[in-house]
C-alpha atoms as a PDB file:
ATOM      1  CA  UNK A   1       0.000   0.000   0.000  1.00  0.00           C
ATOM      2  CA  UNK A   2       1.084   3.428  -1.058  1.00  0.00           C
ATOM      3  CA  UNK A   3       1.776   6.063   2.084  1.00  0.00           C
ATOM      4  CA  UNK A   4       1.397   9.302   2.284  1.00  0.00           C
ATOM      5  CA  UNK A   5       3.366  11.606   4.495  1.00  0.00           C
ATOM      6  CA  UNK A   6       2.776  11.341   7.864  1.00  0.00           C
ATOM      7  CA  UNK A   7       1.698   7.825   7.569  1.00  0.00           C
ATOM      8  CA  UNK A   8      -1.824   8.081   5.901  1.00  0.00           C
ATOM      9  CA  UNK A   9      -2.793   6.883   2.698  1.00  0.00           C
ATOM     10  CA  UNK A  10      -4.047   9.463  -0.012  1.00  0.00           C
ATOM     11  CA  UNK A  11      -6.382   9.439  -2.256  1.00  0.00           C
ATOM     12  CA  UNK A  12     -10.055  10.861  -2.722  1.00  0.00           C
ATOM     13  CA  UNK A  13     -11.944  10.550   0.251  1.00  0.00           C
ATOM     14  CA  UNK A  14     -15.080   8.711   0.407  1.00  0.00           C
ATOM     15  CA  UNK A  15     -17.711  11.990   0.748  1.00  0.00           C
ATOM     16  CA  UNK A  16     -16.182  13.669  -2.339  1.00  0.00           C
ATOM     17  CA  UNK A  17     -16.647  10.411  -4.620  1.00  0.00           C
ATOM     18  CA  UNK A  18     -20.327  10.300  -3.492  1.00  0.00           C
ATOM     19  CA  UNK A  19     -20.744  14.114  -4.040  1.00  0.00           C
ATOM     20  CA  UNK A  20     -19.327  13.519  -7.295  1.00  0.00           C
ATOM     21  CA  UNK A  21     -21.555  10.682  -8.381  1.00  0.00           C
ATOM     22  CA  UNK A  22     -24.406  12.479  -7.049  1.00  0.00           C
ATOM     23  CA  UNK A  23     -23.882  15.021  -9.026  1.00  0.00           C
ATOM     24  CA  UNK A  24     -23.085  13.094 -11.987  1.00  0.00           C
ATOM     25  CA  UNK A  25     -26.345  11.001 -11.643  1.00  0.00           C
ATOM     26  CA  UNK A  26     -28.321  14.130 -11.441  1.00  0.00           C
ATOM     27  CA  UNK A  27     -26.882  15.864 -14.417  1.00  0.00           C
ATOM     28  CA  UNK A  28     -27.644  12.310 -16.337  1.00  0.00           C
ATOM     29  CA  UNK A  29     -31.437  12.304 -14.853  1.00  0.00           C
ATOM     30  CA  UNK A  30     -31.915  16.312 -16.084  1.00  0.00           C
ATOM     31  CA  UNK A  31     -30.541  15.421 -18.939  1.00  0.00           C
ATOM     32  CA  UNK A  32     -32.851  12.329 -19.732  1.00  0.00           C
ATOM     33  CA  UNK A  33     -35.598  14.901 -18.410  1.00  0.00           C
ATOM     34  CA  UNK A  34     -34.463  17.220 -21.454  1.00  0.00           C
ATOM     35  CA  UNK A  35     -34.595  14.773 -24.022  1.00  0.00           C
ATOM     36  CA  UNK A  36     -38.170  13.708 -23.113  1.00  0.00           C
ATOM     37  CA  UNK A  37     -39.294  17.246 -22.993  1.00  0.00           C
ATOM     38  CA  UNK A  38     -38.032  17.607 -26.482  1.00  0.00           C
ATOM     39  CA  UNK A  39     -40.025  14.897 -27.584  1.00  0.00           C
ATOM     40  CA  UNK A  40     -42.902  15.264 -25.916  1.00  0.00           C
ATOM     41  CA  UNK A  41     -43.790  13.678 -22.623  1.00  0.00           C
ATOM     42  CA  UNK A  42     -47.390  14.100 -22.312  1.00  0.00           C
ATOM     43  CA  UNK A  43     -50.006  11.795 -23.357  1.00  0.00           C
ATOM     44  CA  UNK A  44     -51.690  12.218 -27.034  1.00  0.00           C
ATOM     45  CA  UNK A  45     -54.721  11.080 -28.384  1.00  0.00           C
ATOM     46  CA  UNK A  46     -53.273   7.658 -29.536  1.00  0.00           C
ATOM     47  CA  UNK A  47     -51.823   7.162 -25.768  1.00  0.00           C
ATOM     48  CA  UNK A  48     -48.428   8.717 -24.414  1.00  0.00           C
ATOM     49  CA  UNK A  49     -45.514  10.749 -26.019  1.00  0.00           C
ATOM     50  CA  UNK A  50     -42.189   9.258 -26.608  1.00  0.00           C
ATOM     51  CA  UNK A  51     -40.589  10.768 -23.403  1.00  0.00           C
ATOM     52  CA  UNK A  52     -43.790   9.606 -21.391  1.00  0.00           C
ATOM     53  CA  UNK A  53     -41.864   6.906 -19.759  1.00  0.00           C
ATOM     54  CA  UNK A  54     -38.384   8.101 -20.295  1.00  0.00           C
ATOM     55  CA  UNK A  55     -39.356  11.911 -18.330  1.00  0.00           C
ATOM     56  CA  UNK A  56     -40.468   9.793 -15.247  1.00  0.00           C
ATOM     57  CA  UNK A  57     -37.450   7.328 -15.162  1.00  0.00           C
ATOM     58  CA  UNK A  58     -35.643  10.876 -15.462  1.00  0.00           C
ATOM     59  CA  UNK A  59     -37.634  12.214 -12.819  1.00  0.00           C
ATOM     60  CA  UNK A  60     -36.602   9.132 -10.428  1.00  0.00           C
ATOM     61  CA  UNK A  61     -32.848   9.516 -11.601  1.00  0.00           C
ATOM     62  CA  UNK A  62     -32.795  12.913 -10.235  1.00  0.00           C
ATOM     63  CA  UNK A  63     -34.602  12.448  -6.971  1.00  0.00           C
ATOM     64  CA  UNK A  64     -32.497   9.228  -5.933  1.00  0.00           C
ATOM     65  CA  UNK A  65     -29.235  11.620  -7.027  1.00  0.00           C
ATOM     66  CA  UNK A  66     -30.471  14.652  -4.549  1.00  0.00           C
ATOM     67  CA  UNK A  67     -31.252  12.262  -1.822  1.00  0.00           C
ATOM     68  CA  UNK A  68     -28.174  10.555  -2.336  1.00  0.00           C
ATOM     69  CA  UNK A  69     -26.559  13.925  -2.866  1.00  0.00           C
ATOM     70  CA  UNK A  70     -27.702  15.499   0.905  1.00  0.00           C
ATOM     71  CA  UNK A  71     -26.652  12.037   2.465  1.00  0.00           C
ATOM     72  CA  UNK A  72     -23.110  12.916   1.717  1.00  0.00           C
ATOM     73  CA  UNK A  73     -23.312  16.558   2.530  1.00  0.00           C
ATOM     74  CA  UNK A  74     -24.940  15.415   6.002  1.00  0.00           C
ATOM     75  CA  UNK A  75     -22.046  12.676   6.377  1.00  0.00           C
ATOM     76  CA  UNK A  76     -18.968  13.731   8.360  1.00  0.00           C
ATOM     77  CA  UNK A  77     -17.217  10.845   8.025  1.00  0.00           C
ATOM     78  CA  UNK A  78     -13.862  11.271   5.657  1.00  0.00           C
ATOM     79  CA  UNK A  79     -12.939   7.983   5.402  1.00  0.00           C
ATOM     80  CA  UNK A  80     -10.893   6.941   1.974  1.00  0.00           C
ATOM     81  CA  UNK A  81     -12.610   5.556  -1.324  1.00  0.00           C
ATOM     82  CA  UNK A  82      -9.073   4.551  -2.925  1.00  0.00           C
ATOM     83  CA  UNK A  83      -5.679   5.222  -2.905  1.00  0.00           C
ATOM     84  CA  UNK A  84      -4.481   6.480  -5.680  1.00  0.00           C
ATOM     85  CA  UNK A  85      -2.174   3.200  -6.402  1.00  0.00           C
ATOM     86  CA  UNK A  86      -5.605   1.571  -6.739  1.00  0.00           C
ATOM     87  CA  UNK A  87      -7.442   4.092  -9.133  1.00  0.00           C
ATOM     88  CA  UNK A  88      -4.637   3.995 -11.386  1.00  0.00           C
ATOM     89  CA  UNK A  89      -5.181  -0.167 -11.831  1.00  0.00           C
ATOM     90  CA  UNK A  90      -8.528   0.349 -12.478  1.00  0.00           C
ATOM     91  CA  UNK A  91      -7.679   3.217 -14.957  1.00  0.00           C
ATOM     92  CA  UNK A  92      -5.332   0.735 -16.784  1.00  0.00           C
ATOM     93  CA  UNK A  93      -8.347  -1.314 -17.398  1.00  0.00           C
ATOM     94  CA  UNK A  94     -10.560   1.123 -18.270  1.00  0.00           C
ATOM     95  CA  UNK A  95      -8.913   3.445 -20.547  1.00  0.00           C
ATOM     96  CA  UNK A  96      -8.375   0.880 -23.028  1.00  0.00           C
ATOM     97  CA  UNK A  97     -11.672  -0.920 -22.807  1.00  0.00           C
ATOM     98  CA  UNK A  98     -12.860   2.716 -23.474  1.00  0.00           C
ATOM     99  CA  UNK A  99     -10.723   3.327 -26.445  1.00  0.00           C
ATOM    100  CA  UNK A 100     -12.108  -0.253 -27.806  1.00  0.00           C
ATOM    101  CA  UNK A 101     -15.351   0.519 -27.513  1.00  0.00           C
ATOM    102  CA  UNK A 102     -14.825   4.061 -29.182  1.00  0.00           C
ATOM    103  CA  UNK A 103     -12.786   1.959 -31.607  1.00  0.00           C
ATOM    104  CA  UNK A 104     -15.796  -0.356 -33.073  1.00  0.00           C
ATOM    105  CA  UNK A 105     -17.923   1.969 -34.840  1.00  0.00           C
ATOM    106  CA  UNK A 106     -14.852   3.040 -37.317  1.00  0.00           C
ATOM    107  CA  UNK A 107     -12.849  -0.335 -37.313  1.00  0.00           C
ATOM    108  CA  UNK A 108     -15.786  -3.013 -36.663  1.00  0.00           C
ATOM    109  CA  UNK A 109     -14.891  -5.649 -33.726  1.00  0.00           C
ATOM    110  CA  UNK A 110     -11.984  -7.661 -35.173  1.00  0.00           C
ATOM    111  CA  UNK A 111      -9.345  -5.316 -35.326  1.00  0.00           C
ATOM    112  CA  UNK A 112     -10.275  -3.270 -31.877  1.00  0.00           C
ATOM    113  CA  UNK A 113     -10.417  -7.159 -30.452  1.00  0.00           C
ATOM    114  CA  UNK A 114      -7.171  -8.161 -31.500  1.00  0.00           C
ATOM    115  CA  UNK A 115      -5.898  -4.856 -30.425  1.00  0.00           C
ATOM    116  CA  UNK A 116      -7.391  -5.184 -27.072  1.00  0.00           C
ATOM    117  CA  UNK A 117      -6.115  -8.675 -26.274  1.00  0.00           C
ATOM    118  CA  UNK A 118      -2.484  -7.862 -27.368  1.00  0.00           C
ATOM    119  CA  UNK A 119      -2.460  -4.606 -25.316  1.00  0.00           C
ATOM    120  CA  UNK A 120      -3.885  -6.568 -22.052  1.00  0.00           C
ATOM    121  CA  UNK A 121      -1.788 -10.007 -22.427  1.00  0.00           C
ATOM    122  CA  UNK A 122       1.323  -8.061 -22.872  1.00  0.00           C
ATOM    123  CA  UNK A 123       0.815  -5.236 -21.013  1.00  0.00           C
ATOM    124  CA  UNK A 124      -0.856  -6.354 -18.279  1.00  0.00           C
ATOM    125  CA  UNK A 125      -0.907  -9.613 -18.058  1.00  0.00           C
ATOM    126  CA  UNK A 126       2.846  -9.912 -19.035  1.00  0.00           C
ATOM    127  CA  UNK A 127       2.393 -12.656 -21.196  1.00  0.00           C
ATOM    128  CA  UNK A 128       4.852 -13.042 -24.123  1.00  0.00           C
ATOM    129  CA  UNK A 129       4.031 -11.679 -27.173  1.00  0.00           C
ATOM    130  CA  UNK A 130       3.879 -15.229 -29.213  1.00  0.00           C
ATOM    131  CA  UNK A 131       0.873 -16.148 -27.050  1.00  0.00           C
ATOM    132  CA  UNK A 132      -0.558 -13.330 -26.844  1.00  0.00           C
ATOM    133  CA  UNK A 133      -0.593 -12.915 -30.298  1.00  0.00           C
ATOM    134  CA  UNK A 134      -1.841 -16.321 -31.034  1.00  0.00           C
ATOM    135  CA  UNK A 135      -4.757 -15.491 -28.536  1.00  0.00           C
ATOM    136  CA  UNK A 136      -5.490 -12.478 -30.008  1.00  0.00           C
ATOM    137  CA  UNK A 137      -5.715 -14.133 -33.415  1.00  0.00           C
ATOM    138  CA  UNK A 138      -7.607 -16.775 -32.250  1.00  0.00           C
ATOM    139  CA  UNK A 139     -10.199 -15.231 -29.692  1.00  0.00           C
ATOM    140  CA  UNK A 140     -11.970 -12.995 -32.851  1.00  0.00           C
ATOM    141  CA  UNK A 141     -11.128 -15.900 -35.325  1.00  0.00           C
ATOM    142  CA  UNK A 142     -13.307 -18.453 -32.842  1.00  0.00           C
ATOM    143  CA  UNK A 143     -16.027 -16.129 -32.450  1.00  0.00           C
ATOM    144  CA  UNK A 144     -16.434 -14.783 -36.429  1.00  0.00           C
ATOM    145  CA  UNK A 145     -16.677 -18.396 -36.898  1.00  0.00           C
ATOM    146  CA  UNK A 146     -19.499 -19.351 -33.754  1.00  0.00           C
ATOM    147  CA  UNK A 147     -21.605 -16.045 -34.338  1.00  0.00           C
ATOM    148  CA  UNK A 148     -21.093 -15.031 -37.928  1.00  0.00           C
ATOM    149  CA  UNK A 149     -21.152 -18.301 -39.466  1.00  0.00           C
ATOM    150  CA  UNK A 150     -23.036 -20.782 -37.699  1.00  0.00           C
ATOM    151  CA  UNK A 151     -25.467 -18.844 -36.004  1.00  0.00           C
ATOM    152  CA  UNK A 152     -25.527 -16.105 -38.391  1.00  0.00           C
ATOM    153  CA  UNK A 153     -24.754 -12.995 -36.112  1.00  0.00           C
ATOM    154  CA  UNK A 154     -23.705  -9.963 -37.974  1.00  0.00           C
ATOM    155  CA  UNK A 155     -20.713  -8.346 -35.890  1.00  0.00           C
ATOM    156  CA  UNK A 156     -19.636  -4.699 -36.803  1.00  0.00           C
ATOM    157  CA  UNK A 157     -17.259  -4.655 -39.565  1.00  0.00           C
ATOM    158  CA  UNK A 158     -14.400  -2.187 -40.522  1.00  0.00           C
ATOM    159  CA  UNK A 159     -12.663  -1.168 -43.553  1.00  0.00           C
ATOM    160  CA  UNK A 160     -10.461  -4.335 -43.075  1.00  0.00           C
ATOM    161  CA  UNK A 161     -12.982  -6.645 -43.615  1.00  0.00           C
ATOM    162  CA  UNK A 162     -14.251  -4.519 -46.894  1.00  0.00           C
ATOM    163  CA  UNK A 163     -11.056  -5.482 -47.995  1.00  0.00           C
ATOM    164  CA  UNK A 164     -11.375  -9.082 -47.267  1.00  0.00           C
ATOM    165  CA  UNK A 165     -14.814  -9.403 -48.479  1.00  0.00           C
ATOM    166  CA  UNK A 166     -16.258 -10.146 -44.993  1.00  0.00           C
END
């Protein structure tokens, strides 16, 4: 475990992460509130609007965030969430599982897959690159194969498999 000075650990404490995700949540219920009000939550003649249901999930977004929200003002505890040694693990996951996703729309699945799998074997799993780059061949090999062929699954495709004729 990483130590601060003095002996304590750093890293956000546990009030400010549930401030923040209270505040987060309620931005993400006003904005689901927006939407429907764009598209018309009320109920027409032929029964309700498009944002009908969407306003009042919205509606129950943004009430769970404020309670949450004045639970964590009220609390005067300041224990830790995470140390910072910890965040960044979890940010070496999810930056590039985050880049893959981003990835898909522009290069379909293969290519982000294969990416993905050499960047985690090697990277973090420290496997050696042979492996990991027969595992990475293999993993979006096996399941173009299982979904695309047999059961007839259309995956996103890229420019790469244009080229192929896939």
């Amino acid at each position: 475990m990483e130590q601060a000075h003095h002996g304590a650990a750093a890293g956000p404490k546990q009030r400010a992460v549930e401030i923040g995700t209270a505040l987060l949540t309620l931005l993400f219920g006003l904005i689901v509130i927006y939407g429907s009000v764009i598209v018309g939550f009320g109920w027409g003649s032929d029964g309700p609007q498009a944002g009908f249901f969407p306003f009042y999930v919205g509606l129950i977004i943004c009430l769970c965030s404020l309670i949450n929200l004045v639970m964590a003002l009220r609390e005067h505890e300041t224990g830790l969430f995470a140390e910072w040694g910890q965040l960044g693990q979890v940010l070496r996951v999810l930056i590039p599982a985050t880049i893959y996703v981003a990835l898909i729309p522009f290069l379909g699945i293969y290519l982000p897959s294969f990416l993905l799998i050499v960047v985690f074997m090697t990277w973090l799993g420290k496997y050696g690159f042979p492996l990991s780059l027969a595992v990475a061949i293999g993993v979006p090999a096996f399941f173009y194969v299982t979904l695309e062929r047999w059961f007839l699954i259309p995956l996103p495709k890229g420019p790469i498999e244009a080229m192929l004729g896939l």
